[in-house]
N, C-alpha and C. Protein backbone atom coordinates (compact mmCIF):
# COMPACT_ATOMS: atom_id res chain seq x y z
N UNK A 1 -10.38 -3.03 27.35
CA UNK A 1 -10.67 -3.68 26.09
C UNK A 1 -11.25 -2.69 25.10
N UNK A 2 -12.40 -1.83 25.47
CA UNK A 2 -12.81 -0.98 24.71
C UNK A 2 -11.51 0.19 24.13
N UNK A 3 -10.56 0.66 25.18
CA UNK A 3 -9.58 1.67 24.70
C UNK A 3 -9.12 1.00 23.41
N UNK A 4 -9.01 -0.32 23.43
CA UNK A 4 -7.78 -0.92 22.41
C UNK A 4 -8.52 -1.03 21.25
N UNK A 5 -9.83 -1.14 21.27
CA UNK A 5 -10.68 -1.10 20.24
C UNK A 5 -10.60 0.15 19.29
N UNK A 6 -10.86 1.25 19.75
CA UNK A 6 -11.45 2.25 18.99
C UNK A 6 -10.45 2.59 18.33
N UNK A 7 -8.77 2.70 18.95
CA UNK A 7 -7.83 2.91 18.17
C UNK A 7 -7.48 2.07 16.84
N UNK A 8 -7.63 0.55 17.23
CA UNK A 8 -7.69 -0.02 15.96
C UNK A 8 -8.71 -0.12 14.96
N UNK A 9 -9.97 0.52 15.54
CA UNK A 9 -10.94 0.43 14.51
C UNK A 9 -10.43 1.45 13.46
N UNK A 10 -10.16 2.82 14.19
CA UNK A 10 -9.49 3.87 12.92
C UNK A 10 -8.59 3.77 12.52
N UNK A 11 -7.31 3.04 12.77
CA UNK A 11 -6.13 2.36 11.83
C UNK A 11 -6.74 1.77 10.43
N UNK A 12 -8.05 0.75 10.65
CA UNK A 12 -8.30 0.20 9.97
C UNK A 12 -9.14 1.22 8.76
N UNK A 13 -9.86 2.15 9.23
CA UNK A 13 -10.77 3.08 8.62
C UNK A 13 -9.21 3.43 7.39
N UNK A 14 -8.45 4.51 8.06
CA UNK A 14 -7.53 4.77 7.42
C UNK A 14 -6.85 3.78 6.71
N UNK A 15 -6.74 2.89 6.68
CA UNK A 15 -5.71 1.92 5.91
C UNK A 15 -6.58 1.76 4.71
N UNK A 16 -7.99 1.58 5.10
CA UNK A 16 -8.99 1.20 3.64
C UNK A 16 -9.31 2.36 3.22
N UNK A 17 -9.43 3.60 3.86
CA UNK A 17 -9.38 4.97 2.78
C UNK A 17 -8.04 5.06 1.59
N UNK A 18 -6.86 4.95 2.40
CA UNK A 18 -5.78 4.69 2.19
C UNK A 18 -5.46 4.21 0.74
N UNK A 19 -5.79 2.56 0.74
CA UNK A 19 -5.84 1.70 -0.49
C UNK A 19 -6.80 2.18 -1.65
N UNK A 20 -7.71 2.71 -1.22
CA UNK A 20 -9.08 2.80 -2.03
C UNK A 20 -8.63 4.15 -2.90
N UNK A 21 -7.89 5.25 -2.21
CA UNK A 21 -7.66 6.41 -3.00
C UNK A 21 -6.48 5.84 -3.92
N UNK A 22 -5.62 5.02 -3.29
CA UNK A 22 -4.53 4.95 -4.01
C UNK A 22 -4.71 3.93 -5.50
N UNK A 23 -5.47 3.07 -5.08
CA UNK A 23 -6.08 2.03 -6.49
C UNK A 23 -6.75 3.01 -7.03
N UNK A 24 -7.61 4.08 -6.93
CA UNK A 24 -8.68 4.89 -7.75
C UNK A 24 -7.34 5.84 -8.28
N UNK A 25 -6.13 6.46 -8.17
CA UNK A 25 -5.25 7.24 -8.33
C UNK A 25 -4.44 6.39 -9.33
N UNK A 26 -4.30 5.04 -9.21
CA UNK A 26 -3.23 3.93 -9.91
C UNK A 26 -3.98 3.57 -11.59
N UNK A 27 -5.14 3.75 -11.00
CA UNK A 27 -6.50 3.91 -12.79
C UNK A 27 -5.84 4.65 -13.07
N UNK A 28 -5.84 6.01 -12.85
CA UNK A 28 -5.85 7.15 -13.66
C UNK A 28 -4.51 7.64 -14.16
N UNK A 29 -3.06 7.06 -13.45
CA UNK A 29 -1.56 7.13 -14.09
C UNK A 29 -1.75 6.26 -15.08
N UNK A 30 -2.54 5.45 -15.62
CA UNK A 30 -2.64 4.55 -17.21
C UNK A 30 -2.29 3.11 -16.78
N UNK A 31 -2.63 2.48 -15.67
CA UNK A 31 -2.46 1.16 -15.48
C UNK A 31 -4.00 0.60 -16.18
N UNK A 32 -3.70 -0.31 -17.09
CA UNK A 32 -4.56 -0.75 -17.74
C UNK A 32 -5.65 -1.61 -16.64
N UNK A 33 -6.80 -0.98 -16.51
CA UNK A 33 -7.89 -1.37 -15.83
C UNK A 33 -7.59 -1.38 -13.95
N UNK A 34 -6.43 -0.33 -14.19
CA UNK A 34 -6.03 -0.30 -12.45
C UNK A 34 -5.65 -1.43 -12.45
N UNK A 35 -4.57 -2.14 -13.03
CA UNK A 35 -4.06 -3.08 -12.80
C UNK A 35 -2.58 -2.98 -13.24
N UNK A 36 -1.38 -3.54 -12.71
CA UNK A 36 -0.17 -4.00 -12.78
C UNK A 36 -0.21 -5.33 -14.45
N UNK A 37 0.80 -4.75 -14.91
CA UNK A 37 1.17 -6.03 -15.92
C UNK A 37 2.34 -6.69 -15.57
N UNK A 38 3.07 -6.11 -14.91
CA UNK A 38 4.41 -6.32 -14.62
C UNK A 38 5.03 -6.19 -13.22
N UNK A 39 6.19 -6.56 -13.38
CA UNK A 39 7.08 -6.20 -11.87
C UNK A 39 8.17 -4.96 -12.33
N UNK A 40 8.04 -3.68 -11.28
CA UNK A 40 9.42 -3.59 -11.45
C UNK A 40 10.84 -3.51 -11.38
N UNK A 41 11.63 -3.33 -11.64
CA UNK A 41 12.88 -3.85 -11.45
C UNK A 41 13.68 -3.09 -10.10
N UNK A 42 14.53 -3.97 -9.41
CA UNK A 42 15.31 -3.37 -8.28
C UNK A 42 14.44 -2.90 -7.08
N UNK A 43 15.12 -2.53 -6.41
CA UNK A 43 14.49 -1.68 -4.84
C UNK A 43 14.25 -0.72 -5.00
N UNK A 44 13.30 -0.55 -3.80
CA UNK A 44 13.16 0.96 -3.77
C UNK A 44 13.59 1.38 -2.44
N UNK A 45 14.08 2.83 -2.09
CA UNK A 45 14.23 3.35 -1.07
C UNK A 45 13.29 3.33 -0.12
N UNK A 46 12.69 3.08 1.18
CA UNK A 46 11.93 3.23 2.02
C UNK A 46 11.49 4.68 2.02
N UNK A 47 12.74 5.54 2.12
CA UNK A 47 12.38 7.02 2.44
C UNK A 47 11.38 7.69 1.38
N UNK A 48 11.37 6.90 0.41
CA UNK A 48 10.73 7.62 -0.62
C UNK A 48 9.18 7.23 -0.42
N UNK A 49 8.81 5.97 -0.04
CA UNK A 49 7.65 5.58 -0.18
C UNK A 49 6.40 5.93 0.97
N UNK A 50 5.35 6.30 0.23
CA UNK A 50 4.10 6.84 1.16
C UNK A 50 2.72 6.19 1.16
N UNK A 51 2.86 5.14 1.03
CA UNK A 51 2.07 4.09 1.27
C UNK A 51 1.59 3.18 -0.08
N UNK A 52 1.10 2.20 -0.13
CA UNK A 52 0.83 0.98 -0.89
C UNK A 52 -0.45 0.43 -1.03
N UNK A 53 -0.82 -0.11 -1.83
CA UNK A 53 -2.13 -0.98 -2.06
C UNK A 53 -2.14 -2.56 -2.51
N UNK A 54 -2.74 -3.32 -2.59
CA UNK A 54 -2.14 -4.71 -2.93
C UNK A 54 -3.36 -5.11 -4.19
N UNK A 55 -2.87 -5.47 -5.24
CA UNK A 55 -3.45 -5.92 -6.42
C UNK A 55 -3.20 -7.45 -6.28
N UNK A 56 -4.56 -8.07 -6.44
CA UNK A 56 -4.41 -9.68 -6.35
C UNK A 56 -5.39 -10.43 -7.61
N UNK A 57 -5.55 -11.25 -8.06
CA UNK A 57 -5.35 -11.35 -9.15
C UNK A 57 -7.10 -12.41 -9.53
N UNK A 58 -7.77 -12.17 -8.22
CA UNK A 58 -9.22 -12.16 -7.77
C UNK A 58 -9.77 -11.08 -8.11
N UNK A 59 -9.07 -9.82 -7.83
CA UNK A 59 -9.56 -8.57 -8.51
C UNK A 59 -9.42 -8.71 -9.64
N UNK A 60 -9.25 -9.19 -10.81
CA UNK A 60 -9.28 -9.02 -11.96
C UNK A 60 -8.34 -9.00 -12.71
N UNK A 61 -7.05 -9.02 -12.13
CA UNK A 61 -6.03 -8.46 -12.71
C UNK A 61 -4.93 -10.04 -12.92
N UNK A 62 -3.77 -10.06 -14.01
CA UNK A 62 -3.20 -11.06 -14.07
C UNK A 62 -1.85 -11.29 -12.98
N UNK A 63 -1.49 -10.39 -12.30
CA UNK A 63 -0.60 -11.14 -11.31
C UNK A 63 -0.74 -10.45 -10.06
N UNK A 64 -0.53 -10.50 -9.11
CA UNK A 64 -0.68 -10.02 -7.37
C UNK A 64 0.74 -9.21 -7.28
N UNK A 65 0.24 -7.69 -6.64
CA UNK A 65 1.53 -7.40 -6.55
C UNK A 65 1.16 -6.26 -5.72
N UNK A 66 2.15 -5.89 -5.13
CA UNK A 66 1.71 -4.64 -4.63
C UNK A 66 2.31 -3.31 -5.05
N UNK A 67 1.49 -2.24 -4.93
CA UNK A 67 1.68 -1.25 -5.52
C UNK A 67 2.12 0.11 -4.46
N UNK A 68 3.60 0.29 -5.01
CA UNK A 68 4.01 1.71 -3.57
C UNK A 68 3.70 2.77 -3.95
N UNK A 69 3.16 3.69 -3.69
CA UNK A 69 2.64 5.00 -3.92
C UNK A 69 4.19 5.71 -3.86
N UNK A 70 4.81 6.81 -4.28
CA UNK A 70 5.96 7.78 -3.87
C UNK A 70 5.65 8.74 -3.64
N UNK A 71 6.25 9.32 -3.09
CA UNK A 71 6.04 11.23 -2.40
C UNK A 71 5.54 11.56 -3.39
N UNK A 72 6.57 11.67 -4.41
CA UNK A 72 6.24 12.52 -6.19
C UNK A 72 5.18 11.97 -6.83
N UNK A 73 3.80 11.10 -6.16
CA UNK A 73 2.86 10.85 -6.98
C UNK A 73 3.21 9.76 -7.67
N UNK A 74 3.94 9.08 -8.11
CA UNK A 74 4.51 7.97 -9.08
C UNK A 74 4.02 6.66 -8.40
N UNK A 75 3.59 5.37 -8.77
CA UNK A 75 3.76 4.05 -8.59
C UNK A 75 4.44 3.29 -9.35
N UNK A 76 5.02 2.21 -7.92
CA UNK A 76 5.40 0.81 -8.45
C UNK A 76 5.01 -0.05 -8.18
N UNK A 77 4.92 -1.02 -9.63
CA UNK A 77 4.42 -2.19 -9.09
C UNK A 77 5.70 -3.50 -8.70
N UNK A 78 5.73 -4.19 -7.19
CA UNK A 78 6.79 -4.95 -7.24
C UNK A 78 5.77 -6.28 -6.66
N UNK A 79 7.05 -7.17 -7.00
CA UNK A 79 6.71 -8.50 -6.84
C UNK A 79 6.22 -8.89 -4.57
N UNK A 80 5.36 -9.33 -4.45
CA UNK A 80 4.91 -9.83 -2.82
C UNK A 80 5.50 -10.60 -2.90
N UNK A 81 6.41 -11.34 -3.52
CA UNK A 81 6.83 -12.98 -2.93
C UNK A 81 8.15 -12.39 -2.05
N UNK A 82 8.80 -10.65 -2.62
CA UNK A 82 10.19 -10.26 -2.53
C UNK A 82 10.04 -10.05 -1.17
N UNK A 83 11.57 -10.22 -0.30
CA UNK A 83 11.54 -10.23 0.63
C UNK A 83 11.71 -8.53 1.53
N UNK A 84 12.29 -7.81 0.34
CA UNK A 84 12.00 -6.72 1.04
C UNK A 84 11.14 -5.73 0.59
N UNK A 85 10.03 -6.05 -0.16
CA UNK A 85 9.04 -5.71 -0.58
C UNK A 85 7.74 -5.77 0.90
N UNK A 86 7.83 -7.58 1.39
CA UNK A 86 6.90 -7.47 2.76
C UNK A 86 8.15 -6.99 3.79
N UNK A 87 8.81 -6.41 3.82
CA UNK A 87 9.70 -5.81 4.84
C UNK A 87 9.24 -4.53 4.72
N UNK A 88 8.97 -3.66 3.56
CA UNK A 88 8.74 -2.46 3.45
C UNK A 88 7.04 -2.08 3.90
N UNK A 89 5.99 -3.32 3.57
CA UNK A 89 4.98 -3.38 4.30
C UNK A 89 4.91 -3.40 5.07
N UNK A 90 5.62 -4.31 5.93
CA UNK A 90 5.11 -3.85 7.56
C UNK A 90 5.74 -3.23 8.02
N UNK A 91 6.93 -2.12 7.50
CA UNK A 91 7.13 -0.60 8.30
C UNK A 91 6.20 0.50 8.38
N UNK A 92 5.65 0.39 6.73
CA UNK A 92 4.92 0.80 6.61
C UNK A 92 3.45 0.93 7.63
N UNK A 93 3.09 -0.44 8.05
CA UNK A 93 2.07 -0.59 8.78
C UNK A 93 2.57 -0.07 10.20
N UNK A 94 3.89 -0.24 10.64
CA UNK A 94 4.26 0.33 11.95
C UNK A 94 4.02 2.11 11.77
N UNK A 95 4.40 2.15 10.70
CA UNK A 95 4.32 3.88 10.49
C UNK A 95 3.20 4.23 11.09
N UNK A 96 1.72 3.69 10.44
CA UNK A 96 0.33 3.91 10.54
C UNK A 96 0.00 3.78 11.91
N UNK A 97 0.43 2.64 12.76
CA UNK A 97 0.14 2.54 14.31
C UNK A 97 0.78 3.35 14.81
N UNK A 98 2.12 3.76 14.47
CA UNK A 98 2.97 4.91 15.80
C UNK A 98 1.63 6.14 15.50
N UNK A 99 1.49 6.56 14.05
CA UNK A 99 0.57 7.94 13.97
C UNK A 99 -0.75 7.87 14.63
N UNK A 100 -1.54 6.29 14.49
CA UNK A 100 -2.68 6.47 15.38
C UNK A 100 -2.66 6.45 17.14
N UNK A 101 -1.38 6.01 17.51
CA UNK A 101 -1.05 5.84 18.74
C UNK A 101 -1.35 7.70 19.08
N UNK A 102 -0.49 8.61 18.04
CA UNK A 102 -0.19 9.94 18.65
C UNK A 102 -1.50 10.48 18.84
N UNK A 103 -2.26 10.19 17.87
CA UNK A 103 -3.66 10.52 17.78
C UNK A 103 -4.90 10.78 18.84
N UNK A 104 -4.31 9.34 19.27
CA UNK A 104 -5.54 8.31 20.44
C UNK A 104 -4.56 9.53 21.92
């Protein structure tokens, strides 16, 4: 019980470093108050994307969306209701467990 612990405790460490740099990084490309106004349009490639943060609308902001970080530094903001938007989240999240698996 304890093995299974410690690995997920640092998944979790990392996932909230993770979000926290990437919302403090999403201020500073000119999202008005670190926030999304919009959706944007079409898909994105998986290969391109290097992790995400989720804007909800408790934080302050007017619509919930999540935000993909890209290799090249760039964000998007797309719609959570889309279906391969939470498809691209939880690869994403598989990504993060295979790396802490190699880790542990």
């Amino acid at each position: 019980m304890a093995q299974i612990r410690a690995p997920v405790i640092v998944l979790l460490v990392l996932l909230a470093v993770g979000l926290f740099t990437t919302e403090a990084s999403a201020a500073k490309q000119g999202f008005p108050r670190g926030c999304c106004t919009s959706y944007s349009q079409g898909r994105m490639d998986m290969h391109h994307i290097l992790g995400f943060s989720i804007q909800t609308v408790i934080d302050g902001c007017n619509i919930d969306a999540i935000i993909f970080q890209t290799f090249r530094g760039r964000f998007q903001c797309v719609d959570p209701t889309k279906g391969w938007v939470m498809k691209a989240v939880r690869k994403l999240r598989e990504r993060a467990e295979r790396l802490n698996k190699k880790r542990s």
